[in-house]
PDB file of N, CA and C in Angstrom:
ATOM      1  N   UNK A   1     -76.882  67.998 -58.536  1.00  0.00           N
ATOM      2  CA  UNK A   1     -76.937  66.578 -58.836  1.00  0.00           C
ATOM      3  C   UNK A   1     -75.827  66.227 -59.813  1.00  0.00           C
ATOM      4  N   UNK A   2     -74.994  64.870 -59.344  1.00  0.00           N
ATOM      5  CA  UNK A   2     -74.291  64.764 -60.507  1.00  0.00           C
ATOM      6  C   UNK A   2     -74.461  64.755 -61.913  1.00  0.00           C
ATOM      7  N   UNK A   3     -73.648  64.724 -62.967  1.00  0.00           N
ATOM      8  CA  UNK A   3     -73.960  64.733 -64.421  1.00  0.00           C
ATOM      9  C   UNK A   3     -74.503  63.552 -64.531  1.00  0.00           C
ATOM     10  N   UNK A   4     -74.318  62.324 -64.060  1.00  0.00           N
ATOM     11  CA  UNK A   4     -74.807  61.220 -64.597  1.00  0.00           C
ATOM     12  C   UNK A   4     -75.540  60.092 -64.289  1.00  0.00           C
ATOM     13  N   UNK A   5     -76.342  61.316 -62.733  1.00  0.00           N
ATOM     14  CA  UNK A   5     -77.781  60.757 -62.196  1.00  0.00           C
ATOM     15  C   UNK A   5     -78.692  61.258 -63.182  1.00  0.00           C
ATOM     16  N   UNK A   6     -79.594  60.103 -63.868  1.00  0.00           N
ATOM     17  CA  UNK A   6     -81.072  60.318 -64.777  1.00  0.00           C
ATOM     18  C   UNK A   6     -81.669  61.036 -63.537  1.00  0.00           C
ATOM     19  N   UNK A   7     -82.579  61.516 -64.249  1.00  0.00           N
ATOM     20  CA  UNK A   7     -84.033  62.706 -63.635  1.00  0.00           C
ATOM     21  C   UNK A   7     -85.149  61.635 -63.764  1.00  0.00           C
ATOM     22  N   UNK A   8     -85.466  60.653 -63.075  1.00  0.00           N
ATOM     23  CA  UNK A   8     -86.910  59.847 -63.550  1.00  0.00           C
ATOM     24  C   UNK A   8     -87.966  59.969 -62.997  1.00  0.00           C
ATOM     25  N   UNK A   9     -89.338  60.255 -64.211  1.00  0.00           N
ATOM     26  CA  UNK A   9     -90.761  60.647 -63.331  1.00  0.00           C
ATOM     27  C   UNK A   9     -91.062  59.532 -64.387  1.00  0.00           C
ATOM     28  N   UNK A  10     -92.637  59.382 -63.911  1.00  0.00           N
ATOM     29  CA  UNK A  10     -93.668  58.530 -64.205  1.00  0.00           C
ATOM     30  C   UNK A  10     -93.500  58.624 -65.749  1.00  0.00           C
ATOM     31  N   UNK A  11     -93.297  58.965 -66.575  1.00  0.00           N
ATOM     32  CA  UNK A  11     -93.286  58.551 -68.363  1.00  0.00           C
ATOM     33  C   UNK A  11     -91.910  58.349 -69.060  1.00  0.00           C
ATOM     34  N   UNK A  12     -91.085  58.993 -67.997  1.00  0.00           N
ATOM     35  CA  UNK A  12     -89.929  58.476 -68.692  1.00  0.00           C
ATOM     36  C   UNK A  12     -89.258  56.711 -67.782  1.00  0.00           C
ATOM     37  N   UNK A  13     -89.653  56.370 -66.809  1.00  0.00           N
ATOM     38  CA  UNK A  13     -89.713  55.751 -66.143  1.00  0.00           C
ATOM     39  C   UNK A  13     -88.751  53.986 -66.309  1.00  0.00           C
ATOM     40  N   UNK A  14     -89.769  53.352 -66.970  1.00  0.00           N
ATOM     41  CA  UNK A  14     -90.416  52.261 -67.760  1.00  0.00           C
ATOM     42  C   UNK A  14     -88.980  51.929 -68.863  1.00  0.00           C
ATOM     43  N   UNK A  15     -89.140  53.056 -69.194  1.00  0.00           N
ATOM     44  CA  UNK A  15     -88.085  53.042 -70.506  1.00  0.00           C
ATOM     45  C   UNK A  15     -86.637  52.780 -70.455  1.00  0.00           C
ATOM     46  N   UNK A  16     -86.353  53.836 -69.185  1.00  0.00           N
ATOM     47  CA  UNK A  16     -85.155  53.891 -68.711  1.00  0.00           C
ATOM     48  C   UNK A  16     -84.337  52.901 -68.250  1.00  0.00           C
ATOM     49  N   UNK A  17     -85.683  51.908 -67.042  1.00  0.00           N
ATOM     50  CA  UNK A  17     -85.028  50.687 -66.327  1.00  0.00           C
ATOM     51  C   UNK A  17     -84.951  49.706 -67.876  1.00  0.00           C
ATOM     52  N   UNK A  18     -85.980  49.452 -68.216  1.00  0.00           N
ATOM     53  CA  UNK A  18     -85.608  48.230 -69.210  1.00  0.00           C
ATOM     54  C   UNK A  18     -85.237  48.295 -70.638  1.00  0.00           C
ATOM     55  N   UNK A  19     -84.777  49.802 -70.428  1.00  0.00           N
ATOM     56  CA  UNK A  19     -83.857  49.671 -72.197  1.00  0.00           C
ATOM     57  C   UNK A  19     -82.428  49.765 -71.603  1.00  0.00           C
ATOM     58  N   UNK A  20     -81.713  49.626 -70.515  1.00  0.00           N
ATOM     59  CA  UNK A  20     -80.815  49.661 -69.886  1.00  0.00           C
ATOM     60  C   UNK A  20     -80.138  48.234 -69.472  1.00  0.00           C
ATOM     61  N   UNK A  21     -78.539  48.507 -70.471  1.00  0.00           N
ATOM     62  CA  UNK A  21     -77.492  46.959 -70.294  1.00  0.00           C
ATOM     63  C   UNK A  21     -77.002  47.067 -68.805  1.00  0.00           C
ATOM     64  N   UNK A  22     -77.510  48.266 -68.419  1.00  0.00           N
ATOM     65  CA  UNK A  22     -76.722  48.074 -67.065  1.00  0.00           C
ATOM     66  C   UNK A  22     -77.715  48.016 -65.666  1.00  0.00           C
ATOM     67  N   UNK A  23     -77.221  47.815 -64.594  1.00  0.00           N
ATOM     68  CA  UNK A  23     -78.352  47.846 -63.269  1.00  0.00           C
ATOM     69  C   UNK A  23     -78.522  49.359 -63.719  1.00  0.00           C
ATOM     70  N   UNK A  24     -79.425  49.962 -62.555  1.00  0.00           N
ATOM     71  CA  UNK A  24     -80.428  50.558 -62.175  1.00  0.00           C
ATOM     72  C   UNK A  24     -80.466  51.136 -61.164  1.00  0.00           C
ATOM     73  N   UNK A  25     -79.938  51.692 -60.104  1.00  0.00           N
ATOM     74  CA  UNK A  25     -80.337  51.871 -58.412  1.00  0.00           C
ATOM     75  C   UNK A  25     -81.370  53.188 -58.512  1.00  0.00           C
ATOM     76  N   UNK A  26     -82.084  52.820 -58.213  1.00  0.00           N
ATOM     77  CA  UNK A  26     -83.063  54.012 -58.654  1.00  0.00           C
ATOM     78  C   UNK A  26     -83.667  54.767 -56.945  1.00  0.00           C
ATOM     79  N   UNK A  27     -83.114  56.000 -56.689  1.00  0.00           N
ATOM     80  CA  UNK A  27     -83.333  56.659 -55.062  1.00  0.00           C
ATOM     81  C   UNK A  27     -84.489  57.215 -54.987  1.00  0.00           C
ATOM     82  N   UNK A  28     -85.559  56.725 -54.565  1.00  0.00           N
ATOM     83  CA  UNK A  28     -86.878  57.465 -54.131  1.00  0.00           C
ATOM     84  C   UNK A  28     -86.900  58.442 -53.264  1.00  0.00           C
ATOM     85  N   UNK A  29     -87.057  59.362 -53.918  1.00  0.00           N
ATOM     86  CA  UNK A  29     -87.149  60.763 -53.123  1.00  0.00           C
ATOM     87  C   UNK A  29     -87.644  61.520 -52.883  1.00  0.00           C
ATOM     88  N   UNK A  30     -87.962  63.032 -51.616  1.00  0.00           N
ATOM     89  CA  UNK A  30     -88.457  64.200 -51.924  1.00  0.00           C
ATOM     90  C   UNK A  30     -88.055  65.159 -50.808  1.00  0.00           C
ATOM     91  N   UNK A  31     -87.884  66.251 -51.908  1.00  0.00           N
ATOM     92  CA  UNK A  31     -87.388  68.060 -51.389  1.00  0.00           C
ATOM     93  C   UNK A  31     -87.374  67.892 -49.896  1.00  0.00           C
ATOM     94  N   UNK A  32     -88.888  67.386 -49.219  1.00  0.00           N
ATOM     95  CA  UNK A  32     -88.397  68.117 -47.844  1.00  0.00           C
ATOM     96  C   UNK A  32     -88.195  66.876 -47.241  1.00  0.00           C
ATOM     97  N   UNK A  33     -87.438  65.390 -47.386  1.00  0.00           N
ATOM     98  CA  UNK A  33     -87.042  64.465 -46.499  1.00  0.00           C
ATOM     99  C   UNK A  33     -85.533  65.188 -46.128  1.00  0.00           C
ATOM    100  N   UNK A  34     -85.398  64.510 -45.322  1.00  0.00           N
ATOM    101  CA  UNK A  34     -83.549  65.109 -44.984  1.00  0.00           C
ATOM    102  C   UNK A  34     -83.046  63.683 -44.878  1.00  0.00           C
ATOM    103  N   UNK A  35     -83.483  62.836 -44.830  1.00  0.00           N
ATOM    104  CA  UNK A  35     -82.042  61.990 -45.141  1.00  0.00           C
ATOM    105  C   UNK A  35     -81.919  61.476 -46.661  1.00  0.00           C
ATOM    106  N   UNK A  36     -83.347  61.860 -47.065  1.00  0.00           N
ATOM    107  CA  UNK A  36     -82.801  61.961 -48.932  1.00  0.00           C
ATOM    108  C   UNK A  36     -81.967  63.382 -49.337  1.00  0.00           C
ATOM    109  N   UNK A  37     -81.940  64.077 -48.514  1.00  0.00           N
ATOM    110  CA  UNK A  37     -80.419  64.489 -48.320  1.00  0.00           C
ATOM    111  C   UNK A  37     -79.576  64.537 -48.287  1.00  0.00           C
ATOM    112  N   UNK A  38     -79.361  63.671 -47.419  1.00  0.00           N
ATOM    113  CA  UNK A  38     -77.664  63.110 -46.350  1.00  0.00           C
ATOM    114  C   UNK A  38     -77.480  62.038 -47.769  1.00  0.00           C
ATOM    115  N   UNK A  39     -78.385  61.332 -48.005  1.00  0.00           N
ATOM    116  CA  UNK A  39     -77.825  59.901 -49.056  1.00  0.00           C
ATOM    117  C   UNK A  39     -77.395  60.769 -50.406  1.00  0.00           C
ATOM    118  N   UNK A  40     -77.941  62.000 -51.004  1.00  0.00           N
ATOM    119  CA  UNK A  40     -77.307  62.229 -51.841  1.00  0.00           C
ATOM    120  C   UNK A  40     -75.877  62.032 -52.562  1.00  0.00           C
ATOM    121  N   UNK A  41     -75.251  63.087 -51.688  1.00  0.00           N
ATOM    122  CA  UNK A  41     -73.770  63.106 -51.972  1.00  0.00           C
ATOM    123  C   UNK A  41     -73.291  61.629 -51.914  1.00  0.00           C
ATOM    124  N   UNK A  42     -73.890  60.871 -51.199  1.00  0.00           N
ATOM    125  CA  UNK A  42     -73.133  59.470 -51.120  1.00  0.00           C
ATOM    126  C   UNK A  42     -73.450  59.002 -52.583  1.00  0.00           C
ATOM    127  N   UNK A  43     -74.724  59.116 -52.962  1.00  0.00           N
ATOM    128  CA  UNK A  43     -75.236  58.433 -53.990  1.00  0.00           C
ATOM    129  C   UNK A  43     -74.374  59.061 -55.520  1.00  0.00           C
ATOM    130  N   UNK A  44     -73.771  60.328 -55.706  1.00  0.00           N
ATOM    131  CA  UNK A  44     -73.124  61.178 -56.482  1.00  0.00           C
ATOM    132  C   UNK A  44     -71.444  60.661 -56.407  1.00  0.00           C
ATOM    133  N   UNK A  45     -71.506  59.957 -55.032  1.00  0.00           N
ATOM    134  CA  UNK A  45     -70.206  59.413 -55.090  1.00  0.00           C
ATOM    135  C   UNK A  45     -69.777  58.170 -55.868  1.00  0.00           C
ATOM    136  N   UNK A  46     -70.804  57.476 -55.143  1.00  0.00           N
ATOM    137  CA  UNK A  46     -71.299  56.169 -56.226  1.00  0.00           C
ATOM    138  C   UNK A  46     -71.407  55.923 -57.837  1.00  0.00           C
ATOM    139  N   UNK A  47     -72.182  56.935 -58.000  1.00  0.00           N
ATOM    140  CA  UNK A  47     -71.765  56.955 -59.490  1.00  0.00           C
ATOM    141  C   UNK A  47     -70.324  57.505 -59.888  1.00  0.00           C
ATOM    142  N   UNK A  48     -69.790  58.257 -59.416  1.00  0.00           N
ATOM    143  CA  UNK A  48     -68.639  58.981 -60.096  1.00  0.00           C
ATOM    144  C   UNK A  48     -67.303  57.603 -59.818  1.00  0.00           C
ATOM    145  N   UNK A  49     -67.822  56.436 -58.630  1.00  0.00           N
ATOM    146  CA  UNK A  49     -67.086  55.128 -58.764  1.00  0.00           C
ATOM    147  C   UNK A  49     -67.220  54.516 -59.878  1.00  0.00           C
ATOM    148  N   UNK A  50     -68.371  54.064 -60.021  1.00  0.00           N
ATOM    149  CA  UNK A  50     -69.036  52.661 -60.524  1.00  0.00           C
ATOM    150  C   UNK A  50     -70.127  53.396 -61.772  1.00  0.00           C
ATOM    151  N   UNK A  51     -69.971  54.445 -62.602  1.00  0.00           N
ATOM    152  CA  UNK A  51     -70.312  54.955 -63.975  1.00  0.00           C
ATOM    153  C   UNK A  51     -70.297  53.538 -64.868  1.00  0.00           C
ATOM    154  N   UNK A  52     -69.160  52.938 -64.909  1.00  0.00           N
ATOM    155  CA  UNK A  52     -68.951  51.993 -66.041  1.00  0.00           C
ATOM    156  C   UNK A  52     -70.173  50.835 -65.847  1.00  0.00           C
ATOM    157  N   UNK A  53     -70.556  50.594 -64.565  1.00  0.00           N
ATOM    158  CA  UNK A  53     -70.995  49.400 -64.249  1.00  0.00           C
ATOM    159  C   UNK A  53     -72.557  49.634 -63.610  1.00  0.00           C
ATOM    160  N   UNK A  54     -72.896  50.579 -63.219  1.00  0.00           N
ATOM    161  CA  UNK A  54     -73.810  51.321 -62.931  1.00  0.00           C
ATOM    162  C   UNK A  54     -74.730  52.349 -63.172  1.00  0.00           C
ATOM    163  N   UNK A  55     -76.309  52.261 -63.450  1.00  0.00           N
ATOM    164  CA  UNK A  55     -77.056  53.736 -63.619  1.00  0.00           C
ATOM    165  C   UNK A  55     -77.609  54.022 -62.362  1.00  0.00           C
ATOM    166  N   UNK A  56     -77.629  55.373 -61.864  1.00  0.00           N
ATOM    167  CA  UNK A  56     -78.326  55.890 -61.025  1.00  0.00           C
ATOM    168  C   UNK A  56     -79.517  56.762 -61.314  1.00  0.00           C
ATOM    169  N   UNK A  57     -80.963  56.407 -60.781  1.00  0.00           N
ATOM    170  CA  UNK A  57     -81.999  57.675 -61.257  1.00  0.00           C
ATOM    171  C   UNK A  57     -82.194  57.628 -60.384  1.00  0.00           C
ATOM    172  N   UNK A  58     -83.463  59.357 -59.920  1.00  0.00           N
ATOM    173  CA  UNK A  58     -83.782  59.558 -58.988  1.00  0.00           C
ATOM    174  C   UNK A  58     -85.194  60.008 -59.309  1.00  0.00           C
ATOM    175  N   UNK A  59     -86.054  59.495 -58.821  1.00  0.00           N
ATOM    176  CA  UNK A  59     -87.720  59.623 -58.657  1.00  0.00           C
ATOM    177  C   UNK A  59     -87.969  60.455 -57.669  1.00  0.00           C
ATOM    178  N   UNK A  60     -88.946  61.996 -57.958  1.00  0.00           N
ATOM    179  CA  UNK A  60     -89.347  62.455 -57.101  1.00  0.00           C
ATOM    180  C   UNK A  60     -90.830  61.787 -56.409  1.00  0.00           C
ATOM    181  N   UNK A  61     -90.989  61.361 -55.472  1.00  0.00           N
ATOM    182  CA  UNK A  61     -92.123  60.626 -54.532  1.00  0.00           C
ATOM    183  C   UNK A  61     -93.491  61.597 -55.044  1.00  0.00           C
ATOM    184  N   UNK A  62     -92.799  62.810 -54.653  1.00  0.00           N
ATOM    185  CA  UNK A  62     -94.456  63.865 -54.784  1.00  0.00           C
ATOM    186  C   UNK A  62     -94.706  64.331 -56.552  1.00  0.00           C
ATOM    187  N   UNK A  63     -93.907  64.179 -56.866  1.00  0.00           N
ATOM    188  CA  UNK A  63     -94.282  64.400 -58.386  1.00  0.00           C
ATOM    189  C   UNK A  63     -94.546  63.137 -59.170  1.00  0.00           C
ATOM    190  N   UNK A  64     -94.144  61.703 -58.945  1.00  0.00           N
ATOM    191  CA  UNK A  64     -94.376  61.406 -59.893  1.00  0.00           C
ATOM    192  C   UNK A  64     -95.001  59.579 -58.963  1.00  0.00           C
ATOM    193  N   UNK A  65     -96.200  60.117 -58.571  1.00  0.00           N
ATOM    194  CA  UNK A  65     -96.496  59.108 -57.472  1.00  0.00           C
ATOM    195  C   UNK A  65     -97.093  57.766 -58.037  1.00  0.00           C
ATOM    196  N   UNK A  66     -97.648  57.570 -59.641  1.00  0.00           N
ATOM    197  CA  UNK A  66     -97.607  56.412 -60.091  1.00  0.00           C
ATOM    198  C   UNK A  66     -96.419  55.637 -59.716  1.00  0.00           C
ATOM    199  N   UNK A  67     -94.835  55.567 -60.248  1.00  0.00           N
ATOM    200  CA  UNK A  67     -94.375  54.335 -59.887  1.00  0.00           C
ATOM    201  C   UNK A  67     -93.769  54.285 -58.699  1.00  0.00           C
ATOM    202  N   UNK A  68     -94.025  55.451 -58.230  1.00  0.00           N
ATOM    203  CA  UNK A  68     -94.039  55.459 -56.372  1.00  0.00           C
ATOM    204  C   UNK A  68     -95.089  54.415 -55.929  1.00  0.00           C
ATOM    205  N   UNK A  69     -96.280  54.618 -56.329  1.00  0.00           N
ATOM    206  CA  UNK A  69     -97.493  53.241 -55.417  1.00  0.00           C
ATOM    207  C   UNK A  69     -97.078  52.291 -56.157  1.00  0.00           C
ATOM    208  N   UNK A  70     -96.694  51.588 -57.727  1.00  0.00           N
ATOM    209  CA  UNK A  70     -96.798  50.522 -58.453  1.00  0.00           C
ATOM    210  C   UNK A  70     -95.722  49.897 -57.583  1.00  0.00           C
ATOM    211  N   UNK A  71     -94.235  50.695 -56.365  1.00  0.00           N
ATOM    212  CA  UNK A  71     -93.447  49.683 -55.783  1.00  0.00           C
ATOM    213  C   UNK A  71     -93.972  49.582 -54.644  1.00  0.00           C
ATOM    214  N   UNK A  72     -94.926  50.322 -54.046  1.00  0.00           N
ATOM    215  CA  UNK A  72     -95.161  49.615 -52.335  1.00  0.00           C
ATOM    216  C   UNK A  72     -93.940  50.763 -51.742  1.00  0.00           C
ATOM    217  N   UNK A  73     -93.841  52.246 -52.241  1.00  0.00           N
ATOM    218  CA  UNK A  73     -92.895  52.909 -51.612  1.00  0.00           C
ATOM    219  C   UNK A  73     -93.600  53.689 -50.514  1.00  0.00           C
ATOM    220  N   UNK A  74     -93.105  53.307 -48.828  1.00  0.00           N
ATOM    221  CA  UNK A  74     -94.001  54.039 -47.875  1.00  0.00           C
ATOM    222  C   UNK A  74     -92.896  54.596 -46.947  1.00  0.00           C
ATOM    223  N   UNK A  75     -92.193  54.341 -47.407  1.00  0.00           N
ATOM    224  CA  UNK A  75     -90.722  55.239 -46.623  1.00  0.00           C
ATOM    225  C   UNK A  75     -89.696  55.492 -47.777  1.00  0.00           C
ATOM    226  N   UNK A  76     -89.164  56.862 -47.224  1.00  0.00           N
ATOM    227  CA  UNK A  76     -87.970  57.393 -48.246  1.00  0.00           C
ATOM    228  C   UNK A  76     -86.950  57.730 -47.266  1.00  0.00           C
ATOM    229  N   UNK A  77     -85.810  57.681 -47.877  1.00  0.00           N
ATOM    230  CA  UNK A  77     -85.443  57.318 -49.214  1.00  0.00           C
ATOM    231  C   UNK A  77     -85.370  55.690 -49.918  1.00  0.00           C
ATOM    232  N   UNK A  78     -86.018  55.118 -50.266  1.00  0.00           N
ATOM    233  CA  UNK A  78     -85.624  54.060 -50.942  1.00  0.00           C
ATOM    234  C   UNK A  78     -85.429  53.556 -51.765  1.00  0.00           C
ATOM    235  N   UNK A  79     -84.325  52.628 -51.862  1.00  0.00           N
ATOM    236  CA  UNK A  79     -83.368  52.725 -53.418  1.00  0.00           C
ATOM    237  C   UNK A  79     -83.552  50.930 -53.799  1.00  0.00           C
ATOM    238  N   UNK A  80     -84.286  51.459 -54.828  1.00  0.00           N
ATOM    239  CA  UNK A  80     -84.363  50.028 -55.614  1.00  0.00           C
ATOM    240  C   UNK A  80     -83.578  49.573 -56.833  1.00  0.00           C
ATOM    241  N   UNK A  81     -83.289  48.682 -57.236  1.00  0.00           N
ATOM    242  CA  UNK A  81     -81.816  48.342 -57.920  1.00  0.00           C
ATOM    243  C   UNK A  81     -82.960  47.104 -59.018  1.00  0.00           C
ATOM    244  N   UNK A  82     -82.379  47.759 -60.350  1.00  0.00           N
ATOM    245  CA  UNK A  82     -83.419  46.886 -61.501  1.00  0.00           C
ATOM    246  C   UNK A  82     -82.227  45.924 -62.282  1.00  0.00           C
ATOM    247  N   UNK A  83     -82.361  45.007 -63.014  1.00  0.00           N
ATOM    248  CA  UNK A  83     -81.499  44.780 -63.735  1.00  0.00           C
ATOM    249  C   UNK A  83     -82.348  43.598 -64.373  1.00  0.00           C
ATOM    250  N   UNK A  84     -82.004  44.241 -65.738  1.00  0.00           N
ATOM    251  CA  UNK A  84     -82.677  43.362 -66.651  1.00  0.00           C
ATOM    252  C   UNK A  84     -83.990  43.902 -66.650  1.00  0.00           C
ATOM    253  N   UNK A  85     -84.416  44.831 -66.273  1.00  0.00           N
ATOM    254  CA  UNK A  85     -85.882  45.655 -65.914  1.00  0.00           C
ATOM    255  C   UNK A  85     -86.443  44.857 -64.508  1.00  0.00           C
ATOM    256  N   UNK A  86     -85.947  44.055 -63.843  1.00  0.00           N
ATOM    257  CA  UNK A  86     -86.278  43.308 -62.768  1.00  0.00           C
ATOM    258  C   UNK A  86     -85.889  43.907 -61.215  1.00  0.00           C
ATOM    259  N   UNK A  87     -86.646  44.387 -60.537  1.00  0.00           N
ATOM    260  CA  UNK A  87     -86.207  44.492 -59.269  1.00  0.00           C
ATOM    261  C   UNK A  87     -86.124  43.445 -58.681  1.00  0.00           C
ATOM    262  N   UNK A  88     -84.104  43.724 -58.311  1.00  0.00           N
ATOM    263  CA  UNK A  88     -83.316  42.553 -57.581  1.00  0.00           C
ATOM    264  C   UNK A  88     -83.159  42.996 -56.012  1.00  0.00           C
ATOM    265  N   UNK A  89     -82.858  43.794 -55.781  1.00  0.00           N
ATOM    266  CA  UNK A  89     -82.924  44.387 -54.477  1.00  0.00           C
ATOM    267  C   UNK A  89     -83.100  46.043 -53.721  1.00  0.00           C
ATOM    268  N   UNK A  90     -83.731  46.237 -52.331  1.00  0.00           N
ATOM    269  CA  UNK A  90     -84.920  47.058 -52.244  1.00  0.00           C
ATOM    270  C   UNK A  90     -84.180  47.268 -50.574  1.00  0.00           C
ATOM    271  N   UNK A  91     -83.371  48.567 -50.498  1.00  0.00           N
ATOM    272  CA  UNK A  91     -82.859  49.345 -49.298  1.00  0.00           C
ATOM    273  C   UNK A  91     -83.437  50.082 -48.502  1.00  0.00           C
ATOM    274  N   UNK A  92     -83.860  50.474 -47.971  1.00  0.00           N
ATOM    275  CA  UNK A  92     -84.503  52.131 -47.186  1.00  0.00           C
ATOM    276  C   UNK A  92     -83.878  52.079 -45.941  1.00  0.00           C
ATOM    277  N   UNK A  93     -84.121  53.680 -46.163  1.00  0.00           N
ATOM    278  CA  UNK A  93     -83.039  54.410 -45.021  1.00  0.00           C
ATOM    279  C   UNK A  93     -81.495  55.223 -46.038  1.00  0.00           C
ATOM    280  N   UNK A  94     -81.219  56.004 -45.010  1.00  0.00           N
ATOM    281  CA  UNK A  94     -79.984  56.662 -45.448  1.00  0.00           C
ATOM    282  C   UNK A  94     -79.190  56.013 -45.012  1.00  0.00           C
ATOM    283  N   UNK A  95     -78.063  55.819 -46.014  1.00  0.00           N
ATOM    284  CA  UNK A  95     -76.323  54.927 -45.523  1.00  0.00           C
ATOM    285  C   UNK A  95     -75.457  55.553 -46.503  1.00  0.00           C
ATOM    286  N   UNK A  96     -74.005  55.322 -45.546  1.00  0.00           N
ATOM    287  CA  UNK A  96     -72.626  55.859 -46.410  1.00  0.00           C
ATOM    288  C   UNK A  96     -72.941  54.936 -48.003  1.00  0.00           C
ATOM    289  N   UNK A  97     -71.971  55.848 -48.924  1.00  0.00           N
ATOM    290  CA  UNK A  97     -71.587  54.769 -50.216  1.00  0.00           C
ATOM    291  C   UNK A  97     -70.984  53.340 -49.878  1.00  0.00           C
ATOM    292  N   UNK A  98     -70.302  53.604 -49.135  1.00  0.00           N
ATOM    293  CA  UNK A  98     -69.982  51.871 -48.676  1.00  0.00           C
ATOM    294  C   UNK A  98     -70.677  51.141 -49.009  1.00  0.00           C
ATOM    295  N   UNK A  99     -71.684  50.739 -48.071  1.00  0.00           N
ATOM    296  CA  UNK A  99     -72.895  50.136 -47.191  1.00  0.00           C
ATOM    297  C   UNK A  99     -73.690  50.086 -48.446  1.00  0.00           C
ATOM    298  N   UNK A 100     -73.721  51.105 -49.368  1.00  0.00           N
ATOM    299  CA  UNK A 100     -74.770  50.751 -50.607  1.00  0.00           C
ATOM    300  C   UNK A 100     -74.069  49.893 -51.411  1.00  0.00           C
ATOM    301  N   UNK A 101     -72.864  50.586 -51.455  1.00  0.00           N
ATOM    302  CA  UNK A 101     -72.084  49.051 -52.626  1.00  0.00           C
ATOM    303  C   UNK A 101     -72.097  48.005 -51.823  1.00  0.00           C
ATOM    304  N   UNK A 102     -72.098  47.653 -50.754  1.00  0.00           N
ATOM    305  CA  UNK A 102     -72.147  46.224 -50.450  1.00  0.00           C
ATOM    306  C   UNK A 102     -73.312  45.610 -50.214  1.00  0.00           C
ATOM    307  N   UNK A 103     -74.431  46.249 -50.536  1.00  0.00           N
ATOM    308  CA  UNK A 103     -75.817  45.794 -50.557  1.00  0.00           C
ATOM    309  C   UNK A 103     -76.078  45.260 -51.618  1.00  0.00           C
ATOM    310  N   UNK A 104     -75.450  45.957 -52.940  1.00  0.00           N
ATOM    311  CA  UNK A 104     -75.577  45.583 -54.124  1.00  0.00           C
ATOM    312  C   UNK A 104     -74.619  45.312 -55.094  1.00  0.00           C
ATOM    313  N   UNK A 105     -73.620  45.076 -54.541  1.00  0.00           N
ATOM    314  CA  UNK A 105     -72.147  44.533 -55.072  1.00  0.00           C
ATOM    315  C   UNK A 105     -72.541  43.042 -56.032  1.00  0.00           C
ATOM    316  N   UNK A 106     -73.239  42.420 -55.471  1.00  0.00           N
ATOM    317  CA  UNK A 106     -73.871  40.935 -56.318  1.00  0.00           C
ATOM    318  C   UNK A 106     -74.528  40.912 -57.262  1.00  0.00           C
ATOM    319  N   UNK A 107     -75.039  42.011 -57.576  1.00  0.00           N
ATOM    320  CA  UNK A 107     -75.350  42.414 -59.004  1.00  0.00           C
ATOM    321  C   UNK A 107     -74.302  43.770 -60.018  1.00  0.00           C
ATOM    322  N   UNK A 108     -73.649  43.556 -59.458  1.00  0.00           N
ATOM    323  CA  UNK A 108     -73.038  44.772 -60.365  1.00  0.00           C
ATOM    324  C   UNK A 108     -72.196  43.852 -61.487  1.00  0.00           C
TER     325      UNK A 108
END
């Protein structure tokens, strides 16, 4: 995982999105999906772009399934984007880095 994807479970969670000046894309995940796989490296790419302007965390689904149910998460991978502690917009499915920055280019 890159250096400067957060690790987020259920207690560190909370803290992370809304003590944070910057968005959020936060990738819902787990070990045995495979296209939370494939989106990785894209997502490692992403940050190593957009560090200045961007946080990336990643929630494991099976470990930390409180703020897995508190979003209504029933498919993975899905990447929700906070800002201001507010979820602004809500992806699923695997896609190139492209396709993610231009999903969420309007908040960056």
């Amino acid at each position: 995982m890159s250096e400067g994807i957060i690790q987020l479970t259920d207690s560190n969670f909370d803290a992370e999105i809304t003590g944070s000046q910057l968005p959020v894309l936060v990738d819902f995940w787990a070990v045995w999906c495979g296209p939370c796989k494939m989106i990785a490296p894209e997502l490692e790419k992403l940050m190593d772009e957009k560090k200045d302007v961007l946080k990336i965390g990643k929630l494991n689904v099976d470990e930390n399934r409180e703020i897995a149910v508190r979003y209504g998460i029933t498919s993975i991978p899905s990447l929700l984007l906070f800002k201001n502690g507010q979820m602004v917009k809500k992806i699923i499915g695997a896609m190139p880095k492209d396709k993610i920055l231009s999903e969420i280019a309007e908040f960056l």
